[in-house]
PDB file of N, CA and C in Angstrom:
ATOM      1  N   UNK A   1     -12.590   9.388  18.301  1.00  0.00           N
ATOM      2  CA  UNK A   1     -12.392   8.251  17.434  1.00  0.00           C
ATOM      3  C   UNK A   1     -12.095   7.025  18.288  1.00  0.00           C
ATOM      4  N   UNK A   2     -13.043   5.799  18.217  1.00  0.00           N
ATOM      5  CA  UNK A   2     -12.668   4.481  18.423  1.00  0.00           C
ATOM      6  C   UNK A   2     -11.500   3.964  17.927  1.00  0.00           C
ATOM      7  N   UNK A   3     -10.407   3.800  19.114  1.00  0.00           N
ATOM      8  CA  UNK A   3      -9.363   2.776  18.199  1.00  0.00           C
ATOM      9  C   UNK A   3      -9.348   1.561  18.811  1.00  0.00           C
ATOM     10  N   UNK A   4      -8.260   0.355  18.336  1.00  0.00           N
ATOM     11  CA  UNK A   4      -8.019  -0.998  19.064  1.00  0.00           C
ATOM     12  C   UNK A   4      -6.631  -0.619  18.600  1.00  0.00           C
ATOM     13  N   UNK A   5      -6.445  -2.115  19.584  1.00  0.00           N
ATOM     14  CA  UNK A   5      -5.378  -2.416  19.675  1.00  0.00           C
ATOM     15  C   UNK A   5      -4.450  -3.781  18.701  1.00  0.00           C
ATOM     16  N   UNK A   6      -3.560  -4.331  17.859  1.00  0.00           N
ATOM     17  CA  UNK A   6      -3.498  -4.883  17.062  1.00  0.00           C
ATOM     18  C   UNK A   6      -2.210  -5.371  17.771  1.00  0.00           C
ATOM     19  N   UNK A   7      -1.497  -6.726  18.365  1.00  0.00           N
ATOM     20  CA  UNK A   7      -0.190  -7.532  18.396  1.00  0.00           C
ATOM     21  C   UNK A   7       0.239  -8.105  17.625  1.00  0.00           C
ATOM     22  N   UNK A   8       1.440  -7.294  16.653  1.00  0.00           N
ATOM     23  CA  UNK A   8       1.641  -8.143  16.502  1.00  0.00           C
ATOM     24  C   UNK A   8       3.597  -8.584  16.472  1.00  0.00           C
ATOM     25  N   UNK A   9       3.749  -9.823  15.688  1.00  0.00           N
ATOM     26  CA  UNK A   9       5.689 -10.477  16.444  1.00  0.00           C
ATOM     27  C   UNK A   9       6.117  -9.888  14.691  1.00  0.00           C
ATOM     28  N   UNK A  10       7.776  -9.467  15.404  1.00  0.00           N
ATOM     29  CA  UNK A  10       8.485  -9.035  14.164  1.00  0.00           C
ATOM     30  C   UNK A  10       9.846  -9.581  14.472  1.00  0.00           C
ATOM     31  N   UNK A  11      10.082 -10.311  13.600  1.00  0.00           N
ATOM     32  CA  UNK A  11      11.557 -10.455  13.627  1.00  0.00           C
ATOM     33  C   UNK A  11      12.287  -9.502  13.777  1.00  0.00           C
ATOM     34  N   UNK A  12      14.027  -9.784  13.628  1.00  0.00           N
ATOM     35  CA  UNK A  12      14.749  -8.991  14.525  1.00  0.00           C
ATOM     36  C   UNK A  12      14.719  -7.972  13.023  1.00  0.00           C
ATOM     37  N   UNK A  13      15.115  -8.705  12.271  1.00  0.00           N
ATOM     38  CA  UNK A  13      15.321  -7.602  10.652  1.00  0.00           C
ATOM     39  C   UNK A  13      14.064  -6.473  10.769  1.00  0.00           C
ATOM     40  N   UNK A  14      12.882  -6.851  10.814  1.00  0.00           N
ATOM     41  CA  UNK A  14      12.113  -5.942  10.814  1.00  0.00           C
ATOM     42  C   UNK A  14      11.730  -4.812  11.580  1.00  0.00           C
ATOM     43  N   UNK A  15      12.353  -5.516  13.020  1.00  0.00           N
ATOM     44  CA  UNK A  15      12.255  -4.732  13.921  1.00  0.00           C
ATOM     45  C   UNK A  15      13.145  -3.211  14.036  1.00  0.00           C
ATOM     46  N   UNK A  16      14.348  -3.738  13.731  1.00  0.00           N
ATOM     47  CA  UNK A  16      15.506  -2.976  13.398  1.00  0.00           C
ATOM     48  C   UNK A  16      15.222  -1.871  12.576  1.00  0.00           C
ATOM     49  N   UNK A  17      14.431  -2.333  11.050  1.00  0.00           N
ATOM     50  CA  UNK A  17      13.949  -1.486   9.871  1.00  0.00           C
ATOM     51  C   UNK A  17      12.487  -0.726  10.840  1.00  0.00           C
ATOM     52  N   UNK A  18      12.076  -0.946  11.293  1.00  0.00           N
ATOM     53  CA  UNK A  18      10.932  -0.220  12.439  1.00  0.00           C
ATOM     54  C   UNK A  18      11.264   0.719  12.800  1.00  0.00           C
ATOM     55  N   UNK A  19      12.391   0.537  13.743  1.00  0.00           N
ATOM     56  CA  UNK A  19      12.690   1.405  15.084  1.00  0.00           C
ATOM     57  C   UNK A  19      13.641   2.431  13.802  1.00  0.00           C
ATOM     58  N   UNK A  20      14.648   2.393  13.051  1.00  0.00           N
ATOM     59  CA  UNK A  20      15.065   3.245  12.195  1.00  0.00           C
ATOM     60  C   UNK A  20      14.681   3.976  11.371  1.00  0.00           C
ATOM     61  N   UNK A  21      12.903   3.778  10.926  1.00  0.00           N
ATOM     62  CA  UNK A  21      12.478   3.897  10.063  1.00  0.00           C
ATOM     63  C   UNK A  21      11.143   5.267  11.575  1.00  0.00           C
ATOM     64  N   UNK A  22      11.259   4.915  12.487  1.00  0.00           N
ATOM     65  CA  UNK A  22      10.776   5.352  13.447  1.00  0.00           C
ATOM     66  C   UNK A  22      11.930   6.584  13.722  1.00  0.00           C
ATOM     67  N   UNK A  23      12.900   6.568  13.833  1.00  0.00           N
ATOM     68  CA  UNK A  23      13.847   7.434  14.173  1.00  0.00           C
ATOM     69  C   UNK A  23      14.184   8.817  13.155  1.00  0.00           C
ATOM     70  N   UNK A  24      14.254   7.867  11.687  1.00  0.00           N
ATOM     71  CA  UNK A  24      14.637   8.898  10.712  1.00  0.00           C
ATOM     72  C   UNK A  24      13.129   9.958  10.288  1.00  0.00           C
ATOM     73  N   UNK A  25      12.253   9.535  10.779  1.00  0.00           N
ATOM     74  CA  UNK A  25      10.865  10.237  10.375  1.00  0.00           C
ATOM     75  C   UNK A  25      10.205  10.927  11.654  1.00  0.00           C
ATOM     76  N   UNK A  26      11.138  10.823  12.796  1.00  0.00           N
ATOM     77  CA  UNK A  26      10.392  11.716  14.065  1.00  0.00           C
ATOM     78  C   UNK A  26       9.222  11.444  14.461  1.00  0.00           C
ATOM     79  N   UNK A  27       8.441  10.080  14.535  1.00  0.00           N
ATOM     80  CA  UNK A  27       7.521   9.192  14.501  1.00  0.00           C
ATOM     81  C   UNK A  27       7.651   8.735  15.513  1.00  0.00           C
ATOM     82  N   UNK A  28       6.445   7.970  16.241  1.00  0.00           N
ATOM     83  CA  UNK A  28       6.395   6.819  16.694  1.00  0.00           C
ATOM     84  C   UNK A  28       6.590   5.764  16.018  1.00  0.00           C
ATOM     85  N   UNK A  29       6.142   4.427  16.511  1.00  0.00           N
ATOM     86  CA  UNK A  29       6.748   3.006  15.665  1.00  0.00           C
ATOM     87  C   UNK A  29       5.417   2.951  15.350  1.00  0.00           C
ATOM     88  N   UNK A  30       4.496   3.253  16.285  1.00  0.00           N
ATOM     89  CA  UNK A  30       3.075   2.644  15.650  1.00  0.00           C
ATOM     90  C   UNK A  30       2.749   3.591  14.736  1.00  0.00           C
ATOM     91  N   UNK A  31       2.885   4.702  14.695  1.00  0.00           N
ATOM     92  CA  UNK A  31       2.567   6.177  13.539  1.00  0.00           C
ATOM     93  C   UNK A  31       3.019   5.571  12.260  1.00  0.00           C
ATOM     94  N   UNK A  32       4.985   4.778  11.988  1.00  0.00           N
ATOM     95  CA  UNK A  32       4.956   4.473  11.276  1.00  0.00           C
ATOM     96  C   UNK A  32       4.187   3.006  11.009  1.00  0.00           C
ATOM     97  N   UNK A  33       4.652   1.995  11.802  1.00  0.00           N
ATOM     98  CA  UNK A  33       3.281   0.669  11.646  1.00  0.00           C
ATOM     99  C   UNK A  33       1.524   1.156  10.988  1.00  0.00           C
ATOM    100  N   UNK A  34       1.179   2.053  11.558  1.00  0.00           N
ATOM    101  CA  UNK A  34      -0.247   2.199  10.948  1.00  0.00           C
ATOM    102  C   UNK A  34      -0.090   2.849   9.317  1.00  0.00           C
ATOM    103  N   UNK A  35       1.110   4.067   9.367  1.00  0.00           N
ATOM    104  CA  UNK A  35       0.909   4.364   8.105  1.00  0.00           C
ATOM    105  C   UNK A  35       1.699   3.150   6.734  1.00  0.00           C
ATOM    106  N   UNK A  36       2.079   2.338   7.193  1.00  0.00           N
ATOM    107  CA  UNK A  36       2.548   1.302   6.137  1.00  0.00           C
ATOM    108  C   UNK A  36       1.374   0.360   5.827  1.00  0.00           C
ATOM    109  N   UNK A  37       0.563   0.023   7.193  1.00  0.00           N
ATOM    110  CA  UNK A  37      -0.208  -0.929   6.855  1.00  0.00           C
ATOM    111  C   UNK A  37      -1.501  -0.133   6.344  1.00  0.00           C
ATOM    112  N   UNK A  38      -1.618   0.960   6.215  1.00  0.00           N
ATOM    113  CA  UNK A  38      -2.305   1.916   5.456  1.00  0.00           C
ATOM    114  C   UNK A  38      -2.334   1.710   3.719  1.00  0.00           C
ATOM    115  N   UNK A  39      -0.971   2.170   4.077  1.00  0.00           N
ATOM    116  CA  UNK A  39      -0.838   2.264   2.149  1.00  0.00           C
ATOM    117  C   UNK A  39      -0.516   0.904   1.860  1.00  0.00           C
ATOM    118  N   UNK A  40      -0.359  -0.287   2.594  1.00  0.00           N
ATOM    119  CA  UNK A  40      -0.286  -1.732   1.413  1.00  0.00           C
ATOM    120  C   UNK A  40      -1.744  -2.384   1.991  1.00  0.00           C
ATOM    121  N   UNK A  41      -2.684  -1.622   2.922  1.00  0.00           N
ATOM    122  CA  UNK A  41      -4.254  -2.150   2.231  1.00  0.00           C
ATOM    123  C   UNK A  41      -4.570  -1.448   0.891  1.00  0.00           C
ATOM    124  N   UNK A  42      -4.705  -0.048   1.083  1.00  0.00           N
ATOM    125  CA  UNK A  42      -4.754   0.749  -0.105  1.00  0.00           C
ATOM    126  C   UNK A  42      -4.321  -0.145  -1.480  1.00  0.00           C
ATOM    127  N   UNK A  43      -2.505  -0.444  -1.619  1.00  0.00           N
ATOM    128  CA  UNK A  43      -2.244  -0.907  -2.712  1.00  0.00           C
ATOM    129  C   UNK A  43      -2.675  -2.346  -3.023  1.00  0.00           C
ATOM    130  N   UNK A  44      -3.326  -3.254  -1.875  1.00  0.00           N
ATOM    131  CA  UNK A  44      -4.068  -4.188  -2.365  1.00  0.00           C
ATOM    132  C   UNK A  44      -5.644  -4.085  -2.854  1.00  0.00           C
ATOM    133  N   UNK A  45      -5.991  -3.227  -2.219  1.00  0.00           N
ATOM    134  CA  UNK A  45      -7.445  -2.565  -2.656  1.00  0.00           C
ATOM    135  C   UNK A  45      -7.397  -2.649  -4.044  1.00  0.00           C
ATOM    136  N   UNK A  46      -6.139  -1.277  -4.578  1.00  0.00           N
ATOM    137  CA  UNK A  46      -5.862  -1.080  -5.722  1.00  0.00           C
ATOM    138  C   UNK A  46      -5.815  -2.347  -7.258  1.00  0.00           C
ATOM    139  N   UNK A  47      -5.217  -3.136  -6.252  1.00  0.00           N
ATOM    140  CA  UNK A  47      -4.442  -4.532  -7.311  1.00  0.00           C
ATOM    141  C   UNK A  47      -5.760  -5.471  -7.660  1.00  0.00           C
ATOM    142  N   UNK A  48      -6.668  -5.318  -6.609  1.00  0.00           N
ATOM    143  CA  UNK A  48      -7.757  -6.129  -7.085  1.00  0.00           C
ATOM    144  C   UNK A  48      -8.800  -5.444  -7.505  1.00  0.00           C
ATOM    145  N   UNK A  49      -9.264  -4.207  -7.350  1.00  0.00           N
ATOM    146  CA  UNK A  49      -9.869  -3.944  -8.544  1.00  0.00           C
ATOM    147  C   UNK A  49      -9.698  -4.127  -9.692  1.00  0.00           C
ATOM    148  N   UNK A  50      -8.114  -3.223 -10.185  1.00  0.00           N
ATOM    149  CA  UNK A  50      -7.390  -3.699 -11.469  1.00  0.00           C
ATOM    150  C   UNK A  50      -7.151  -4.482 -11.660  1.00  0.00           C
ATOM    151  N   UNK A  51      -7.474  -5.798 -11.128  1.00  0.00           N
ATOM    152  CA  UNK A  51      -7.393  -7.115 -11.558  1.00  0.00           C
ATOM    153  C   UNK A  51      -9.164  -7.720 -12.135  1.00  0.00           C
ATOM    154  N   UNK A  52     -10.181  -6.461 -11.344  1.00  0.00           N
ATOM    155  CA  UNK A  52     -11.574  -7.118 -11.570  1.00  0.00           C
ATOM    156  C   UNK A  52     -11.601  -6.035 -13.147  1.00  0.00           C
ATOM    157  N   UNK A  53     -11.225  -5.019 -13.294  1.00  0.00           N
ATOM    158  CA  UNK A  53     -11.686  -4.320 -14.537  1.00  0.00           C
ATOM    159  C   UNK A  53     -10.676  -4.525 -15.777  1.00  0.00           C
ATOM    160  N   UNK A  54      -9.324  -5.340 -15.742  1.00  0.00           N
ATOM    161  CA  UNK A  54      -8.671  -5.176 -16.774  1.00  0.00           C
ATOM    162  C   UNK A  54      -9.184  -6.384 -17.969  1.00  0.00           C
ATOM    163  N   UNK A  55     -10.390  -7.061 -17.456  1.00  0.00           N
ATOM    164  CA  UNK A  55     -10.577  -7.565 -18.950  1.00  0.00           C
ATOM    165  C   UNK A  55     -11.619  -6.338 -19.757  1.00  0.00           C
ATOM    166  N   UNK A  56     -12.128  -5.633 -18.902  1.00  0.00           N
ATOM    167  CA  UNK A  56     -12.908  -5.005 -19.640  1.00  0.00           C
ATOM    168  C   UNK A  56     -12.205  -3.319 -20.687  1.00  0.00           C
ATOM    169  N   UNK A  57     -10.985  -3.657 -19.626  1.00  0.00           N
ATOM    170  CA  UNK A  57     -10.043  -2.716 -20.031  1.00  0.00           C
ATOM    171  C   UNK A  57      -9.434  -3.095 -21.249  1.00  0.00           C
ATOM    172  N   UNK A  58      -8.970  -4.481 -21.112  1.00  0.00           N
ATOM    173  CA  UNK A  58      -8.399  -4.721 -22.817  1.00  0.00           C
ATOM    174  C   UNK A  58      -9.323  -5.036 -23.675  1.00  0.00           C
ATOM    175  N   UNK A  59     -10.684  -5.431 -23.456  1.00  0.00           N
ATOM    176  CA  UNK A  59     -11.536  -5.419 -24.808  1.00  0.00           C
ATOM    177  C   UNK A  59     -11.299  -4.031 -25.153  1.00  0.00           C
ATOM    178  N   UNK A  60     -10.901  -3.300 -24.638  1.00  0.00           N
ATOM    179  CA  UNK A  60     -11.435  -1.590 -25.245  1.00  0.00           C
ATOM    180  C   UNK A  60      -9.788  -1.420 -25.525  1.00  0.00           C
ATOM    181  N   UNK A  61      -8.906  -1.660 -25.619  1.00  0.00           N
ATOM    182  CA  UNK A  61      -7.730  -1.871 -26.574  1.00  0.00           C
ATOM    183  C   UNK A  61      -6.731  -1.475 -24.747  1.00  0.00           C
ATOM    184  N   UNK A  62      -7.238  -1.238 -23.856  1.00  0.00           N
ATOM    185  CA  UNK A  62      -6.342  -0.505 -22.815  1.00  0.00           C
ATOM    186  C   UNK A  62      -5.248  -1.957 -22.285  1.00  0.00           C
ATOM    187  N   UNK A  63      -4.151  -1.786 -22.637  1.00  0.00           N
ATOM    188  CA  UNK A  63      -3.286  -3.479 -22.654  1.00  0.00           C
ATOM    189  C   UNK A  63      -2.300  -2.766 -21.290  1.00  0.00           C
ATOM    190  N   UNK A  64      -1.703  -1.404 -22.010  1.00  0.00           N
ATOM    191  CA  UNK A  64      -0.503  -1.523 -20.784  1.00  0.00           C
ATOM    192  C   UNK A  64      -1.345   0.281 -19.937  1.00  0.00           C
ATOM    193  N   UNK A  65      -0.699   0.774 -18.650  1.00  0.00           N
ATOM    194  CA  UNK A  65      -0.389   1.523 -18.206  1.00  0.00           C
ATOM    195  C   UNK A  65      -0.518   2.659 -18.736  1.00  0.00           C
ATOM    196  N   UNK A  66       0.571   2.813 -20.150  1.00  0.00           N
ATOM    197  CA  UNK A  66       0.892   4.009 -20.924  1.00  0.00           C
ATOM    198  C   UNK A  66      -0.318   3.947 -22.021  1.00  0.00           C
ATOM    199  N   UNK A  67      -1.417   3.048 -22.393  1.00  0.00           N
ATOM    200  CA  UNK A  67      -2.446   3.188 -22.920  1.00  0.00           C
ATOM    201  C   UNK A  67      -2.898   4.126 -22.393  1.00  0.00           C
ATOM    202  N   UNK A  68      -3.403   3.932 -20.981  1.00  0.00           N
ATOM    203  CA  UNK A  68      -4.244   4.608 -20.331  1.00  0.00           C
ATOM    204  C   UNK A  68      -3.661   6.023 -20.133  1.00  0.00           C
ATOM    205  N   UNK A  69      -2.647   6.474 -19.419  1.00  0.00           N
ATOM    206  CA  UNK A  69      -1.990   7.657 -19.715  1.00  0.00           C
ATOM    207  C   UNK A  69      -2.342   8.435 -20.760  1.00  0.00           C
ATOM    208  N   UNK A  70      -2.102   7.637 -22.110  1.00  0.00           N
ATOM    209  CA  UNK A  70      -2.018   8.149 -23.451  1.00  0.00           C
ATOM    210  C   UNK A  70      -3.340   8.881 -23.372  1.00  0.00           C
ATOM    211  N   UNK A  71      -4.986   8.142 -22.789  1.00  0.00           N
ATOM    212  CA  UNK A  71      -6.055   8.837 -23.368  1.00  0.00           C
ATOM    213  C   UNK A  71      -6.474   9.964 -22.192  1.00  0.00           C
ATOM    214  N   UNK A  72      -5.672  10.063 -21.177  1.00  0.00           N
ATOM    215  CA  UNK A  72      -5.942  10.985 -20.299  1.00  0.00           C
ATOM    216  C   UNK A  72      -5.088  12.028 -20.206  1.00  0.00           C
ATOM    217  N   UNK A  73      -4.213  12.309 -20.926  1.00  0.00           N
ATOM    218  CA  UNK A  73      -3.197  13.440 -21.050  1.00  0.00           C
ATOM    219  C   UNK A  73      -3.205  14.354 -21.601  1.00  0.00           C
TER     220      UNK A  73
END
């Protein structure tokens, strides 16, 4: 697998939440760095689709969350 390399600056707060967040999970910093910036592309992925299909979602009555639940349960 091709990887790169990515720099980037963190304040001290973040840094702190890094290296602890590195410690309590038996991780590296970048293991955890890649898997965060993992799941908040993912959850922006997420936000803009559901932002491109929810008009088509509420013509069809789907308004909240628990709509949708409701017809898949």
């Amino acid at each position: 697998m091709k990887t790169s390399t990515l720099t980037i600056r963190l304040d001290r707060e973040l840094d702190d939440l890094l290296s602890k967040a590195s410690r309590q999970a038996g991780k590296n910093r970048s293991e955890i760095a890649r898997e965060a910036l993992r799941r908040q592309l993912r959850i922006s992925r997420f936000e803009a689709l559901r932002k491109r299909i929810m008009p088509f979602a509420e013509a069809r009555g789907f308004l909240t969350d628990e709509d949708v639940f409701s017809k898949v349960s």
